[in-house]
C-alpha atoms as a PDB file:
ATOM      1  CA  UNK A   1     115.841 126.247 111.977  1.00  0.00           C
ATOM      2  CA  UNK A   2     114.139 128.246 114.243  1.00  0.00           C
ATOM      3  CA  UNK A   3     116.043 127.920 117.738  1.00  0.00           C
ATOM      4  CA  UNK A   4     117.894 130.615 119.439  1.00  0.00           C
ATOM      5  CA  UNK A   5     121.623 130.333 119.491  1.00  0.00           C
ATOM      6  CA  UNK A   6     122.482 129.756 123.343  1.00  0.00           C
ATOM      7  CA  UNK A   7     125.503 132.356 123.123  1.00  0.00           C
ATOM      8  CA  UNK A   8     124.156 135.162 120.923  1.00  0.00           C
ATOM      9  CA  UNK A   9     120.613 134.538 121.297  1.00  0.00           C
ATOM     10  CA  UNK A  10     119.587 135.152 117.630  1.00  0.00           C
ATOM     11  CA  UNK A  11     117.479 132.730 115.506  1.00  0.00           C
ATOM     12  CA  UNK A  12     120.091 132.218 112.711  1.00  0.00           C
ATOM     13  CA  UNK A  13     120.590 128.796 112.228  1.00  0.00           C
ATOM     14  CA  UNK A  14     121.792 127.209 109.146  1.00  0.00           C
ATOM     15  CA  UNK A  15     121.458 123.425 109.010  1.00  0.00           C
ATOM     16  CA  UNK A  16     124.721 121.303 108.492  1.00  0.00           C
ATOM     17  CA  UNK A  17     125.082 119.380 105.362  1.00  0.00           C
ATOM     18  CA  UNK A  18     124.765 115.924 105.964  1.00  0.00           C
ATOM     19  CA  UNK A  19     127.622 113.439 105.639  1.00  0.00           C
ATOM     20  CA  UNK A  20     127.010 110.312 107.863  1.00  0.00           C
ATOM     21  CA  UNK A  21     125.057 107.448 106.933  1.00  0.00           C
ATOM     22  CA  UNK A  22     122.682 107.661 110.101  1.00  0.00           C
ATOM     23  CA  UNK A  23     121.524 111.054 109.978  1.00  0.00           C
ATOM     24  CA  UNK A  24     119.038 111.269 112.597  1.00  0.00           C
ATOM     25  CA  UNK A  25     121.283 113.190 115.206  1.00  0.00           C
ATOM     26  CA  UNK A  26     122.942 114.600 111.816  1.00  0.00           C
ATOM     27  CA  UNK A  27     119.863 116.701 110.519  1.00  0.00           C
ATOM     28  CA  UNK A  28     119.674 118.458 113.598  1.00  0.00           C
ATOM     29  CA  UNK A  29     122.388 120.096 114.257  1.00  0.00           C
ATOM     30  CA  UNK A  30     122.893 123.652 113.148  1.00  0.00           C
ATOM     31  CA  UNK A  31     125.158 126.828 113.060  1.00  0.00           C
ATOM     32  CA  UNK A  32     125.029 129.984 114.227  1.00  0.00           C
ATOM     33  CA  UNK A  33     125.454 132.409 111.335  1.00  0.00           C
ATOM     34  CA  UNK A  34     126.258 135.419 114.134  1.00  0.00           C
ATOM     35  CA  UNK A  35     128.443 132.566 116.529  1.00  0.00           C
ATOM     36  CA  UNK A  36     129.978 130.213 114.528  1.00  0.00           C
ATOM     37  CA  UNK A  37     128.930 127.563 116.966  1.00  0.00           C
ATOM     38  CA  UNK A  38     126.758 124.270 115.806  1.00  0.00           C
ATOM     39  CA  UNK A  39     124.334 123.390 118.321  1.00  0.00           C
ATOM     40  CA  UNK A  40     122.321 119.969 118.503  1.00  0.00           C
ATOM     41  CA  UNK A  41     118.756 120.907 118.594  1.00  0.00           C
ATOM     42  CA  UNK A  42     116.886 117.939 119.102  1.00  0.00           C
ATOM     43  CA  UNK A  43     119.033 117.423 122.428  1.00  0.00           C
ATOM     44  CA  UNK A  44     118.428 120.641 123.375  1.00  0.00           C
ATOM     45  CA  UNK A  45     114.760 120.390 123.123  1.00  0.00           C
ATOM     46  CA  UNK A  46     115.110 117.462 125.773  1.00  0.00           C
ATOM     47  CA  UNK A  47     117.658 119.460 127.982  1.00  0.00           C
ATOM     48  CA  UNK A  48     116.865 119.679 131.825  1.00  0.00           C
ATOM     49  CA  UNK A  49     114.093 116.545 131.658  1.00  0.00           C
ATOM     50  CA  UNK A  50     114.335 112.871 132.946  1.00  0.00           C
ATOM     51  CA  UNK A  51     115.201 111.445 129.515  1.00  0.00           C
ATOM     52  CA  UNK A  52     118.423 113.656 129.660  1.00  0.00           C
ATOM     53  CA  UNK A  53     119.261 113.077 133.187  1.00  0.00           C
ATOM     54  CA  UNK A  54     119.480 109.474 133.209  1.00  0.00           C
ATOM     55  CA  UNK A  55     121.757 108.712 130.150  1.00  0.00           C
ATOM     56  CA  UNK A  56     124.470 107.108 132.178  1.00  0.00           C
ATOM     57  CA  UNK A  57     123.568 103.789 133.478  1.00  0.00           C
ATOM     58  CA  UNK A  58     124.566 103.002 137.136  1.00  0.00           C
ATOM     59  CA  UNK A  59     126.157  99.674 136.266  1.00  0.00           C
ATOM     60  CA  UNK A  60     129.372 102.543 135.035  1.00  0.00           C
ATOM     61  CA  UNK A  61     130.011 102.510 138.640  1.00  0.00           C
ATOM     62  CA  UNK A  62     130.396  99.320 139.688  1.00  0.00           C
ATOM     63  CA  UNK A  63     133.901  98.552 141.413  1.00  0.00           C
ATOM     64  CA  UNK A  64     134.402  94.845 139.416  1.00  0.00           C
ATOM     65  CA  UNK A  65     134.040  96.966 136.089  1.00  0.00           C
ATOM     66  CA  UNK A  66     135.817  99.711 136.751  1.00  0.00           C
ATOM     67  CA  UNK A  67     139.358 100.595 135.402  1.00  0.00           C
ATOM     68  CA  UNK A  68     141.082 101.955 138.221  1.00  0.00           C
ATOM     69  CA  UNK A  69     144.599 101.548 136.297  1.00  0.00           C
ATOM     70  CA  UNK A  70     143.463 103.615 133.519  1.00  0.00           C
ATOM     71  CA  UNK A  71     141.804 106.128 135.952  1.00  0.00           C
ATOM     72  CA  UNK A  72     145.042 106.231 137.884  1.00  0.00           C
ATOM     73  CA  UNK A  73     147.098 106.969 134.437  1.00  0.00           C
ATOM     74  CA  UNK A  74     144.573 109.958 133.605  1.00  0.00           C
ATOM     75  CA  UNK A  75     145.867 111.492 136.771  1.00  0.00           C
ATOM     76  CA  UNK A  76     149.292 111.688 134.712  1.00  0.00           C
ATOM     77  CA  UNK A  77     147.688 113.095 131.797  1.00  0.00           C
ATOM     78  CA  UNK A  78     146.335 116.343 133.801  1.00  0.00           C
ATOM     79  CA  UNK A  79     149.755 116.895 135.061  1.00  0.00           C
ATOM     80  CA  UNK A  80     151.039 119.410 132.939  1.00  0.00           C
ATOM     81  CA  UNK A  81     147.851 120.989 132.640  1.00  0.00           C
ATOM     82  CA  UNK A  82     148.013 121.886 136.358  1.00  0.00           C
ATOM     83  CA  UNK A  83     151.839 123.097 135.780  1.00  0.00           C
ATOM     84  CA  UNK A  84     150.621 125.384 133.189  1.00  0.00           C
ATOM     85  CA  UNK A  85     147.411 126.575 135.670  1.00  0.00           C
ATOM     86  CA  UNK A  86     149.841 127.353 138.676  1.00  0.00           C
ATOM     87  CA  UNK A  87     152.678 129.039 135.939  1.00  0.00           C
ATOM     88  CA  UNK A  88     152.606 133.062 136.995  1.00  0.00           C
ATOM     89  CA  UNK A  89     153.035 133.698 133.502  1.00  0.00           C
ATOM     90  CA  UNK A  90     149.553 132.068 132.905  1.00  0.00           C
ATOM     91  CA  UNK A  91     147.643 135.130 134.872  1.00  0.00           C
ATOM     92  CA  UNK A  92     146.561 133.163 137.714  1.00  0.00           C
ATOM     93  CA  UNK A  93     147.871 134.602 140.652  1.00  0.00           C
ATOM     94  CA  UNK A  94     145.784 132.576 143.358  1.00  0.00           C
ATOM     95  CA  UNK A  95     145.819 128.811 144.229  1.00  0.00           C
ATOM     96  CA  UNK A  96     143.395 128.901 147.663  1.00  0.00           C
ATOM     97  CA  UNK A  97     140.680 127.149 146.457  1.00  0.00           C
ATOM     98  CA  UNK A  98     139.845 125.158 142.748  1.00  0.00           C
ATOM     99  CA  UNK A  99     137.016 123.548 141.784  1.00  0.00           C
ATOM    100  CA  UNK A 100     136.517 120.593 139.111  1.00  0.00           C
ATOM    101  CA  UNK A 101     133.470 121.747 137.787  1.00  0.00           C
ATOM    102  CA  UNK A 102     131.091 119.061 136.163  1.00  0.00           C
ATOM    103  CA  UNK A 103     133.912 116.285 138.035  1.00  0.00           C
ATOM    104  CA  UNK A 104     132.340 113.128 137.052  1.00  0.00           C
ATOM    105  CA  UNK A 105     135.210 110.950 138.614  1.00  0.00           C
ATOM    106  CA  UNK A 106     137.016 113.832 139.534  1.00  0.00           C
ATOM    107  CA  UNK A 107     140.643 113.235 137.992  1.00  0.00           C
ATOM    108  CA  UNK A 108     141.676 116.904 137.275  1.00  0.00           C
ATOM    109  CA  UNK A 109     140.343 117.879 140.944  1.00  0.00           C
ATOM    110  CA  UNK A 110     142.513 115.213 142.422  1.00  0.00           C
ATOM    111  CA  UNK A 111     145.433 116.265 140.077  1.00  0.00           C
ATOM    112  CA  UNK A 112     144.802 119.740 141.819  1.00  0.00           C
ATOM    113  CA  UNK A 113     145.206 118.769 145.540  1.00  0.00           C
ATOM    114  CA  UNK A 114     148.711 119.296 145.315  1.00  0.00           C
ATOM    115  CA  UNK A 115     148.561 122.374 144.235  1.00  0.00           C
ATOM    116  CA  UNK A 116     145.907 124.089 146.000  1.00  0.00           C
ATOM    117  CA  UNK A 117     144.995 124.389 149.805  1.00  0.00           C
ATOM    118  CA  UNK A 118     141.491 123.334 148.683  1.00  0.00           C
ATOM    119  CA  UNK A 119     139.702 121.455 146.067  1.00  0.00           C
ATOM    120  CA  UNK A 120     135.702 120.931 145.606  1.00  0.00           C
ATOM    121  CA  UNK A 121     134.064 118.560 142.975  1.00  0.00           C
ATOM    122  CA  UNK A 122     131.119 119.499 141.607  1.00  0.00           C
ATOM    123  CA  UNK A 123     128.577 117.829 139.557  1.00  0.00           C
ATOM    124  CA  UNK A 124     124.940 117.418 139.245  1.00  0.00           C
ATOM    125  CA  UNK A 125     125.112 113.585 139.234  1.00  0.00           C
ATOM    126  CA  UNK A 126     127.624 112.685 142.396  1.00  0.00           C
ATOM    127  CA  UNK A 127     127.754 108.794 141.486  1.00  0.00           C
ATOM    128  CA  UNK A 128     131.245 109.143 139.941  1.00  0.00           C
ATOM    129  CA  UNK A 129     132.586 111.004 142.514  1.00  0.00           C
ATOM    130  CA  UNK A 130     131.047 108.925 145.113  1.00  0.00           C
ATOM    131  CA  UNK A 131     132.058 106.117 143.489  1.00  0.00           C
ATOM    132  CA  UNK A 132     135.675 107.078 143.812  1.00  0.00           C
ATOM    133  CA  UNK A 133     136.407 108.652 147.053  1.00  0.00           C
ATOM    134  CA  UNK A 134     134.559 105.170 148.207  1.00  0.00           C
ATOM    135  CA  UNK A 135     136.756 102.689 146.596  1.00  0.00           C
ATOM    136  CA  UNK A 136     139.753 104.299 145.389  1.00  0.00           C
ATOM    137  CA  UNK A 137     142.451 106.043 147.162  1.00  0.00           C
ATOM    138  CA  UNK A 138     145.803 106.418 145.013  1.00  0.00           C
ATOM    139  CA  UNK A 139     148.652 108.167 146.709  1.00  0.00           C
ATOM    140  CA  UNK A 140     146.722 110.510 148.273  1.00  0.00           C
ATOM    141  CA  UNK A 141     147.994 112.097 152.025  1.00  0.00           C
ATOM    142  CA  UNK A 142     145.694 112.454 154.940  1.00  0.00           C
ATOM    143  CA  UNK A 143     146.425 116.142 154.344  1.00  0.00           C
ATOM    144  CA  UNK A 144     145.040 115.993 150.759  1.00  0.00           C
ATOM    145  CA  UNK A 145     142.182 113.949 151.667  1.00  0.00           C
ATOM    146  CA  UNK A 146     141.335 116.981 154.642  1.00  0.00           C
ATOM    147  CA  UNK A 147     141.467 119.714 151.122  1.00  0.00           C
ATOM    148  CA  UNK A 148     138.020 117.476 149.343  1.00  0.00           C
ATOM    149  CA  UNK A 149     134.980 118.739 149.112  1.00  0.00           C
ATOM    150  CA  UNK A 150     132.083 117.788 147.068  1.00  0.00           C
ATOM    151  CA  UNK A 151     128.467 119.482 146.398  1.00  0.00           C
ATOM    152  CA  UNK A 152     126.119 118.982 143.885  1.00  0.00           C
ATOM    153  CA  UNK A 153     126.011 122.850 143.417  1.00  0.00           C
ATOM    154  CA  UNK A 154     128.676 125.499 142.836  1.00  0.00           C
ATOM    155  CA  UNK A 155     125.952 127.431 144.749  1.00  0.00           C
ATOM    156  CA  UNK A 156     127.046 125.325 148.096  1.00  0.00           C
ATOM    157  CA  UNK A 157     130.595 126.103 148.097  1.00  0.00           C
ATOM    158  CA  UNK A 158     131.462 129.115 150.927  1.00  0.00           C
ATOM    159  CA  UNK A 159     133.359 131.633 149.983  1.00  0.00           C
ATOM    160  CA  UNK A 160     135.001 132.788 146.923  1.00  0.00           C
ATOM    161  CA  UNK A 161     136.865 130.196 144.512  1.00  0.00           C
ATOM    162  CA  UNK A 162     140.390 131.028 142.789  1.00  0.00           C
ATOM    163  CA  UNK A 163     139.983 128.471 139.517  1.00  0.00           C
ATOM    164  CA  UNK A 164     137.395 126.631 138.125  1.00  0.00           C
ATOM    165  CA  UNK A 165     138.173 123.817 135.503  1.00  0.00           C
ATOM    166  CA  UNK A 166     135.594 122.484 133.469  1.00  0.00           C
ATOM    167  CA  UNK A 167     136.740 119.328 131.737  1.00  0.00           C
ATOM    168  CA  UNK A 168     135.006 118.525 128.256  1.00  0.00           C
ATOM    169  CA  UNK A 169     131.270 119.941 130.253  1.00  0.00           C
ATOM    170  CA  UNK A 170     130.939 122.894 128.364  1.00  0.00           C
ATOM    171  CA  UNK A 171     129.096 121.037 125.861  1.00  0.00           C
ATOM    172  CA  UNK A 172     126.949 119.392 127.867  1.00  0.00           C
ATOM    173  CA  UNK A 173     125.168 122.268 129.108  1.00  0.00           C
ATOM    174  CA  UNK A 174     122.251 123.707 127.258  1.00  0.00           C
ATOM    175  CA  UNK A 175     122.962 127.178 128.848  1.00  0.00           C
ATOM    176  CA  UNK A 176     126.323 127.819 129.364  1.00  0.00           C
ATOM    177  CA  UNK A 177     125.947 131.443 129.419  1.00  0.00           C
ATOM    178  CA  UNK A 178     123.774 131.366 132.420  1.00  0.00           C
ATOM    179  CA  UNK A 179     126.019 128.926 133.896  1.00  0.00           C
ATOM    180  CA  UNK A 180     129.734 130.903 133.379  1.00  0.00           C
ATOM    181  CA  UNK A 181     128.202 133.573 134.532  1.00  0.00           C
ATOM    182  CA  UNK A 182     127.346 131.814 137.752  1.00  0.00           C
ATOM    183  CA  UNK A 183     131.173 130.958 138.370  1.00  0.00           C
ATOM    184  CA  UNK A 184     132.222 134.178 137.710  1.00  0.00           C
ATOM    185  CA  UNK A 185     130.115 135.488 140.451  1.00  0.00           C
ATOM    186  CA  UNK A 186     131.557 132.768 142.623  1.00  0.00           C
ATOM    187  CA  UNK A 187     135.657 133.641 141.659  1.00  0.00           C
ATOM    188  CA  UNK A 188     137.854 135.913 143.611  1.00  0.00           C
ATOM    189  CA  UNK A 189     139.005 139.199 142.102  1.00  0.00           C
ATOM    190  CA  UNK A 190     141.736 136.949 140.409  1.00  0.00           C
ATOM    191  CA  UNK A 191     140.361 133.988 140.070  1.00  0.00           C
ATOM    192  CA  UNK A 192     140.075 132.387 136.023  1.00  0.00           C
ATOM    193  CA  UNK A 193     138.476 129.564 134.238  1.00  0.00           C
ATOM    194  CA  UNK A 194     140.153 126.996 132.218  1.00  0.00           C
ATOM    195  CA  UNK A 195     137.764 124.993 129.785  1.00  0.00           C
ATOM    196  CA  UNK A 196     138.401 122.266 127.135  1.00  0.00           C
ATOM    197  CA  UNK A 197     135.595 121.431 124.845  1.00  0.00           C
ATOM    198  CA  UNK A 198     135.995 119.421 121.668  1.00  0.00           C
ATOM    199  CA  UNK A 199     135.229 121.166 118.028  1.00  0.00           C
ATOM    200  CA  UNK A 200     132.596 119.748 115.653  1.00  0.00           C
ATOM    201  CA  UNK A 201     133.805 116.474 113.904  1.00  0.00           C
ATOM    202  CA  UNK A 202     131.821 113.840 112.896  1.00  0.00           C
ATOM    203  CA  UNK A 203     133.068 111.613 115.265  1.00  0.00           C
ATOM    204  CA  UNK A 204     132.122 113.287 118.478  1.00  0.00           C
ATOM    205  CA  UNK A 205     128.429 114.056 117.367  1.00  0.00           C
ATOM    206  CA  UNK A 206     126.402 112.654 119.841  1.00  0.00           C
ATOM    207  CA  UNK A 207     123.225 113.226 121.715  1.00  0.00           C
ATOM    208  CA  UNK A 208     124.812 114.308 125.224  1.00  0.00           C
ATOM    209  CA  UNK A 209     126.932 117.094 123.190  1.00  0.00           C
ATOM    210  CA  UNK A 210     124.720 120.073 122.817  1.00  0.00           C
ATOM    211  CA  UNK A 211     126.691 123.326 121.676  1.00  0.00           C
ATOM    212  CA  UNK A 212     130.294 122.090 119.573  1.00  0.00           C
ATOM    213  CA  UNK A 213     132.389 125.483 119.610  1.00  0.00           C
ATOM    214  CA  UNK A 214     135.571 126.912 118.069  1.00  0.00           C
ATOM    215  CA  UNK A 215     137.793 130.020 118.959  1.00  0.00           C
ATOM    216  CA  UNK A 216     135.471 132.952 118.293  1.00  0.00           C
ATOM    217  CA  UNK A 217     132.170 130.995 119.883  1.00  0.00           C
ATOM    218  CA  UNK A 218     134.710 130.718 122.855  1.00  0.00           C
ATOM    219  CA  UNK A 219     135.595 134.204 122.992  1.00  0.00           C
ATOM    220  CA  UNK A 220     132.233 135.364 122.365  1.00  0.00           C
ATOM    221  CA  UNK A 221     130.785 133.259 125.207  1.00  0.00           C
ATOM    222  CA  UNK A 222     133.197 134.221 128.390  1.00  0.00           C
ATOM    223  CA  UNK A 223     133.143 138.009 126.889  1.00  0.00           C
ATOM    224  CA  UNK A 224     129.686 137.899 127.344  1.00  0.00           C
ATOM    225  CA  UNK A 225     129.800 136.397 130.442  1.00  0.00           C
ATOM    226  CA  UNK A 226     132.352 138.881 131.858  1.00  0.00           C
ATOM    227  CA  UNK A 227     134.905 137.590 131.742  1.00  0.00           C
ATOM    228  CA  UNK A 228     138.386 139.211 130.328  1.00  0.00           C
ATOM    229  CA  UNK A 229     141.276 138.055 128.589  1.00  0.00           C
ATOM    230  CA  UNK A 230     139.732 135.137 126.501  1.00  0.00           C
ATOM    231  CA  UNK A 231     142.638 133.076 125.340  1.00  0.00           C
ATOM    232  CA  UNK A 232     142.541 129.723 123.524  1.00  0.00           C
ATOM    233  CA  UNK A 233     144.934 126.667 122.690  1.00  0.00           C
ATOM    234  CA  UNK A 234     144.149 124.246 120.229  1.00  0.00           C
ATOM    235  CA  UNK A 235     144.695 120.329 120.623  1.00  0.00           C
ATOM    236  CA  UNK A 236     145.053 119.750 116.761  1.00  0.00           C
ATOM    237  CA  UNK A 237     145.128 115.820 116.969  1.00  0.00           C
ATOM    238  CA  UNK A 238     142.676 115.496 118.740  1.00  0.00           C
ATOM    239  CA  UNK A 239     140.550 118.406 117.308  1.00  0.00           C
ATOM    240  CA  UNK A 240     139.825 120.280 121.112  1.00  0.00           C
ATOM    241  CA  UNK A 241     139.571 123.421 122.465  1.00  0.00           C
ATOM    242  CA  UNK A 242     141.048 124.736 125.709  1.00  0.00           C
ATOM    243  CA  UNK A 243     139.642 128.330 126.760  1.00  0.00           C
ATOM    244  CA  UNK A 244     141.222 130.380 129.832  1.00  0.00           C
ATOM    245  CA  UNK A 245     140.106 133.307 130.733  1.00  0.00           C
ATOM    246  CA  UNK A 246     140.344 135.829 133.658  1.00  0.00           C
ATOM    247  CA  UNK A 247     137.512 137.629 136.056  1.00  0.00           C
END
């Protein structure tokens, strides 16, 4: 398979042995010998155009259709999560300013406006978020509604950020490496990211998931982006990855 690994950058791809009964999306996925990663090729080769854009339909955003209950109980779930973010003992020292990176309907960033003095949601594709600050309003204060921001660009933030969280994006981006390295020019001197991505299994192979990783892609990633003190915790249920690391 001759496509350059989007960590490592070397052309040594072995494919994966097939084991579903559609094998379309099957045969072209393949792992890094160097990495360890298994990247999806033929959604790769389609990365960045109109085809890959538009997967999600609009009709997902429609206020009749929508599960606000179940949106509201996902709030819950990032609870602890948050607890863990703002724990000293975690390394992050500084809770000014966090950013839901890739926010879709932005239910870790709103988890986070009670814990920082400002939060910005960021995605390419703003319909989610939109979509929510429009029609939904929880609990939320007037104070916590003053913290939002939301850009279609970590590039349009001001200043410096203090965490970035990137919820199950990583592997939907075709160049992570170019993008991590973007937030950590963006962090404060003690700023971190925190990252969840889900490892390969046959049931999350899909044509929006580009790159599957596990610990030592991980590490090898941030490292090369810059960052220091790679550590990893592993969701064994549900087969998931959650990477922090520190500027």
């Amino acid at each position: 398979m001759s496509v350059k690994c989007v960590i490592c950058g070397e052309i040594n791809l072995v494919p994966i042995r097939k084991r579903m009964e559609s094998t379309e999306v099957y045969d072209s996925l393949g792992e890094c010998l160097d990495c360890g990663c298994v990247l999806n090729t033929k959604s790769l080769s389609k990365c960045g155009t109109t085809e890959e854009i538009n997967q999600k339909g609009s009709d997902f955003y429609i206020k009749d259709k929508f599960d606000f209950d179940t949106y509201t109980k996902s709030l819950e779930s990032f609870s602890n999560l948050l607890s863990n973010i703002t724990n000293p003992q975690s390394g992050y020292t500084k809770y000014d300013h966090f950013v839901d990176f890739g926010c879709g309907t932005g239910a870790l960033g709103m988890c986070a406006l009670s814990h920082y003095k400002k939060v910005s949601f960021v995605d390419h594709d703003l319909r989610g978020m939109n979509f929510i600050l429009e029609n939904w309003s929880g609990d939320l204060t007037f104070n916590e509604i003053q913290k939002i921001n939301v850009h279609d660009s970590i590039d349009k933030i001001e200043g410096q950020v203090d965490m970035v969280a990137m919820w199950h994006v990583l592997e939907h981006i075709c160049n992570p490496l170019e993008v991590l390295s973007e937030i950590k020019d963006k962090l404060s001197d003690s700023g971190g990211v925190c990252a969840q991505v889900p490892g390969f299994k046959d049931e999350y192979v899909e044509d929006a998931h580009y790159v599957f990783y596990n610990p030592d892609s991980l590490k090898k990633l941030f490292t090369k982006a810059g960052f220091r003190e790679v550590k990893y915790a592993w969701d064994r249920e549900n087969h998931f990855y959650t990477a922090f690391a520190l500027k």
